[in-house]
Protein backbone atom coordinates (compact mmCIF):
# COMPACT_ATOMS: atom_id res chain seq x y z
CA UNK A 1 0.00 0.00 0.00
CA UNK A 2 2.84 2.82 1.01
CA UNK A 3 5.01 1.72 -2.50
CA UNK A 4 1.31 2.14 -4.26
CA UNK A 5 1.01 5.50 -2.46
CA UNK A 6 4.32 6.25 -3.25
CA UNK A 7 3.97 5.54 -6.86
CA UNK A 8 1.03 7.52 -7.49
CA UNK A 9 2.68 10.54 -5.74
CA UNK A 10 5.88 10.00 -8.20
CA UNK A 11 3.73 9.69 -10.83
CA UNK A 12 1.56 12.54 -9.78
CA UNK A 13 4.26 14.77 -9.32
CA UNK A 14 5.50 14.00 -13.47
CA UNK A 15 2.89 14.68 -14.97
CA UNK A 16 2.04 17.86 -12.92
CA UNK A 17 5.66 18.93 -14.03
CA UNK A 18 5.13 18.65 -17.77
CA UNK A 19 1.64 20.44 -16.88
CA UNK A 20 3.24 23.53 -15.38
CA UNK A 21 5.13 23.73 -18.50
CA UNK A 22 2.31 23.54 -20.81
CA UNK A 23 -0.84 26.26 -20.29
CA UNK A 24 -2.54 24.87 -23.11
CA UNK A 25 -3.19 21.46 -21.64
CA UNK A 26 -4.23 22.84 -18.07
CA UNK A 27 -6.63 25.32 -19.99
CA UNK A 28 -8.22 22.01 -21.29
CA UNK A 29 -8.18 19.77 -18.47
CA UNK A 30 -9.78 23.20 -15.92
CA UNK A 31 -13.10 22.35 -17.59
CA UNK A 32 -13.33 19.16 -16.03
CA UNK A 33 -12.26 20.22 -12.07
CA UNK A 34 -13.44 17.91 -9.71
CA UNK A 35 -13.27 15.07 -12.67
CA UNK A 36 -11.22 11.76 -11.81
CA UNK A 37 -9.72 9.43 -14.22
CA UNK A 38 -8.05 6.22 -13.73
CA UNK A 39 -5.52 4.56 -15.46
CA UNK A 40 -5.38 0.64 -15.26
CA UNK A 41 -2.24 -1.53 -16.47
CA UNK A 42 -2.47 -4.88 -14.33
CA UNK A 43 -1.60 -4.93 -12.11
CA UNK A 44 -0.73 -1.11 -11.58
CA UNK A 45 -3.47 1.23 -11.14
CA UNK A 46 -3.12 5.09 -10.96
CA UNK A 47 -6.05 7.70 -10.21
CA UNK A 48 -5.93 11.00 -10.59
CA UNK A 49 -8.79 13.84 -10.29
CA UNK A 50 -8.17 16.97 -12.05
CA UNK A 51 -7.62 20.25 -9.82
CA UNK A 52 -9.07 23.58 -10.44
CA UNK A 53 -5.67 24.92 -12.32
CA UNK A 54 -5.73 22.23 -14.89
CA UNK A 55 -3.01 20.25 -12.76
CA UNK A 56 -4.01 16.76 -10.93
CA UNK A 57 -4.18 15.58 -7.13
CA UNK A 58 -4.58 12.41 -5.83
CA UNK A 59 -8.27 11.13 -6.39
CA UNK A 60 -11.10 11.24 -3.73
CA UNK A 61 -12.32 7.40 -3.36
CA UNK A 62 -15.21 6.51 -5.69
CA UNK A 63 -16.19 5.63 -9.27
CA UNK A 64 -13.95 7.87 -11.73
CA UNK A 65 -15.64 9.58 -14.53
CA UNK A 66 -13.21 7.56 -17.02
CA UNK A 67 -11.36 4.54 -16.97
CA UNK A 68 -8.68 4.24 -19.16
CA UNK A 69 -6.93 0.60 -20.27
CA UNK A 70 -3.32 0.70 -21.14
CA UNK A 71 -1.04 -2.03 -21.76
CA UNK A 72 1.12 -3.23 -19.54
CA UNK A 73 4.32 -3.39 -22.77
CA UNK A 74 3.34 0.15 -22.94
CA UNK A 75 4.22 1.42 -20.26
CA UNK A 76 8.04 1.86 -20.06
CA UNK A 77 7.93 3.69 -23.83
CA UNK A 78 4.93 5.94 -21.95
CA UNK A 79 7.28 8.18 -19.79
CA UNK A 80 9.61 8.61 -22.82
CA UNK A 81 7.26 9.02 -25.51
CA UNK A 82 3.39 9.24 -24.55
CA UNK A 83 2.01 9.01 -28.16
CA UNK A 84 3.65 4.94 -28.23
CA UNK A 85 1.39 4.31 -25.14
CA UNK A 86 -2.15 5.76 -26.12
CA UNK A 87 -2.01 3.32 -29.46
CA UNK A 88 -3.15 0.06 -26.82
CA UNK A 89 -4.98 2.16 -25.27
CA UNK A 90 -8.86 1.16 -24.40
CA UNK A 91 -11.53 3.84 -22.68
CA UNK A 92 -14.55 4.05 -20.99
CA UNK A 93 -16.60 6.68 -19.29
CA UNK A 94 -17.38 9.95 -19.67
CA UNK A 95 -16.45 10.90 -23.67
CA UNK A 96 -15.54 14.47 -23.14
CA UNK A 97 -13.34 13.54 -20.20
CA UNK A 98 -11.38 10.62 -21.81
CA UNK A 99 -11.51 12.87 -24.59
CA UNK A 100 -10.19 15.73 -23.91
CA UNK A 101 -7.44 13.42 -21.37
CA UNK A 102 -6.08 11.65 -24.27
CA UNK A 103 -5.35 14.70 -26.23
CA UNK A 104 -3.69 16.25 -23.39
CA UNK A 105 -1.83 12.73 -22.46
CA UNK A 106 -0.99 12.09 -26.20
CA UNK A 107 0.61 16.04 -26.77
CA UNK A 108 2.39 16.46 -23.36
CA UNK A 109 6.20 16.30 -24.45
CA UNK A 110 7.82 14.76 -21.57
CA UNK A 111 11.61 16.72 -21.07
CA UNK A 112 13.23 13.49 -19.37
CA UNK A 113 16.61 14.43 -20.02
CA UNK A 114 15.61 17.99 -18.69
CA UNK A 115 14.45 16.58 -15.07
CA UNK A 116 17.43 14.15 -14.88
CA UNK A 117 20.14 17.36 -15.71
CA UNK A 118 19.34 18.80 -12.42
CA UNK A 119 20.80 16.10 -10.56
CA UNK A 120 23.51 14.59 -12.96
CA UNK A 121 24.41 16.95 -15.48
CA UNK A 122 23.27 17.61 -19.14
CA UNK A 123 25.48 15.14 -20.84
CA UNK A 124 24.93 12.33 -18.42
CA UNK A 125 20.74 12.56 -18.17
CA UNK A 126 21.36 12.71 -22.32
CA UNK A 127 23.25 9.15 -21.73
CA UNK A 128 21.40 7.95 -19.52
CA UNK A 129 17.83 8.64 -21.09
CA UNK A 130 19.06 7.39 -24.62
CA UNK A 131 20.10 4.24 -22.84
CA UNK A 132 16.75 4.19 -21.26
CA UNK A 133 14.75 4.79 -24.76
CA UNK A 134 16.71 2.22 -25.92
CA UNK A 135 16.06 -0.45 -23.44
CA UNK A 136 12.13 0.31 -22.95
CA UNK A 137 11.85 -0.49 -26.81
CA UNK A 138 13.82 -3.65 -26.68
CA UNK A 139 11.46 -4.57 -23.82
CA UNK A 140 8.41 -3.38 -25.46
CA UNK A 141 9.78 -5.23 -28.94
CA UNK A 142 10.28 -8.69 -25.92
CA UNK A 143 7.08 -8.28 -24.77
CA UNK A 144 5.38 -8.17 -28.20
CA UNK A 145 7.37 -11.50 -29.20
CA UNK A 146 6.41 -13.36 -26.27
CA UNK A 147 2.52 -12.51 -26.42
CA UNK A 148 3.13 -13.38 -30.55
CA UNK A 149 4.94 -16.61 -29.45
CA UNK A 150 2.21 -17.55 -26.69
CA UNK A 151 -0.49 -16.49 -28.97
CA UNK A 152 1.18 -19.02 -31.93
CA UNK A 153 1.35 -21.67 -29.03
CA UNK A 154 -1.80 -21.64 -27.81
CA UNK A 155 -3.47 -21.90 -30.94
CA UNK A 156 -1.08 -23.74 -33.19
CA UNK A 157 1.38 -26.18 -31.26
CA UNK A 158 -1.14 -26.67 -28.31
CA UNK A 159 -4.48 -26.24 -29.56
CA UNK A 160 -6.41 -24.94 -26.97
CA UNK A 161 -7.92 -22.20 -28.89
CA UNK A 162 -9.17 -22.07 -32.56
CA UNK A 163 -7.30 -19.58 -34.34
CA UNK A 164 -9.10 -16.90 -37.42
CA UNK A 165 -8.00 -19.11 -40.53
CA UNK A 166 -9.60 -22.49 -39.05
CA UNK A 167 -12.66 -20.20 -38.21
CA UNK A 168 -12.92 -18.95 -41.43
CA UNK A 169 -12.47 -22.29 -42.99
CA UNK A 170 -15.14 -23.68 -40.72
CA UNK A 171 -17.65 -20.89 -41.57
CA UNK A 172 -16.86 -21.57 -45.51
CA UNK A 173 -17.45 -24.98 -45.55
CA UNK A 174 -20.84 -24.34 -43.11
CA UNK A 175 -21.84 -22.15 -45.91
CA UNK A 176 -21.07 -24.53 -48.69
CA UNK A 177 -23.40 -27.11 -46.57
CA UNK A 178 -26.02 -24.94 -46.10
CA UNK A 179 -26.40 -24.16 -49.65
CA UNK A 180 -25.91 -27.64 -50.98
CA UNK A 181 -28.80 -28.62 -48.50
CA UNK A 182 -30.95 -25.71 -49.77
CA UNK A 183 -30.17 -26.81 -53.44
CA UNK A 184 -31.50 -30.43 -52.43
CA UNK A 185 -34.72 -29.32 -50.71
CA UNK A 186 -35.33 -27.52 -54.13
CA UNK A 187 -34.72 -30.74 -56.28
CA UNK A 188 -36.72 -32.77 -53.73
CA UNK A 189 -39.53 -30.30 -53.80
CA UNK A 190 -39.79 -30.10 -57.63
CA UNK A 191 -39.38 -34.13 -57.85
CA UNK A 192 -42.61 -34.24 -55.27
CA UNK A 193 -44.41 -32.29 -57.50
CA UNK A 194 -44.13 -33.73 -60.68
């Protein structure tokens, strides 16, 4: 619970900094004050209700007005490049609110290198935050291999599920039945009646 807390605070605290350096995106998140949105990737879950100056708090308890799916590959390319996270991205709720969130979230330019300077230097946080970019794609590009690789497993070497091409195959050859069978009702039927 206090790494959770902690976490959302960090988190918090980000995004509030890349807020305070763009007035666009607080003048379109102050229209929804009051307005709570959270952000699932199992199992991390992050809630945040939008302040009064366009910036975000930590969210009263209750049902938020939008609920917003991201995948959990996404996330280490997300606080390096936001636009690679919103493309698995699923919502639900309010349409206004997830709306006007995603356009924010998607167009915030995250200054890594900027934050990391102060405590480093400029050269290093440049090192250190290519190094980073480099390994959250390579993890991303791992993740996508092993879901491909389960996903080939599960349906191919280990059939427990039926994949789209024996589906479609099925449905054909249903089709092909059902007309043969309608084709013999009509030969039956005109035989009867002659």
């Amino acid at each position: 619970m206090i790494i959770d807390q902690f976490a959302s605070s960090a988190a918090i605290a980000a995004i509030n900094r890349m807020l305070a350096r763009a007035q666009w995106a607080r003048d379109k998140l102050t229209p929804f004050a009051g307005r709570s949105a959270r952000f699932d990737a199992a199992p991390f879950t992050l809630t945040l209700q939008v302040t009064d100056g366009g910036m975000f708090a930590a969210a009263d308890p209750g049902e938020p007005a939008v609920i917003i799916g991201v995948a959990l590959s996404s996330l280490p390319l997300a606080m390096l490049d936001p636009q690679a996270a919103m493309k698995d991205v699923r919502l639900s709720g309010d349409a206004e609110f997830a709306q006007a969130l995603a356009f924010v979230l998607q167009n915030l330019r995250p200054e890594p290198e900027e934050e990391l300077s102060r405590f480093i230097g400029d050269a290093a946080a440049q090192r250190l935050v290519a190094v980073l970019r480099a390994g959250a794609s390579q993890w991303k590009q791992m993740a996508d291999n092993m879901l491909d690789s389960t996903a080939h497993y599960v349906v191919t070497e280990n059939p427990m599920v039926v994949g789209r091409d024996d589906i479609e195959v099925f449905s054909q050859d249903v089709n092909r039945l059902r007309d043969a069978v309608a084709r013999a009702e009509k030969r039956i039927a005109l035989l009867a009646s002659v």
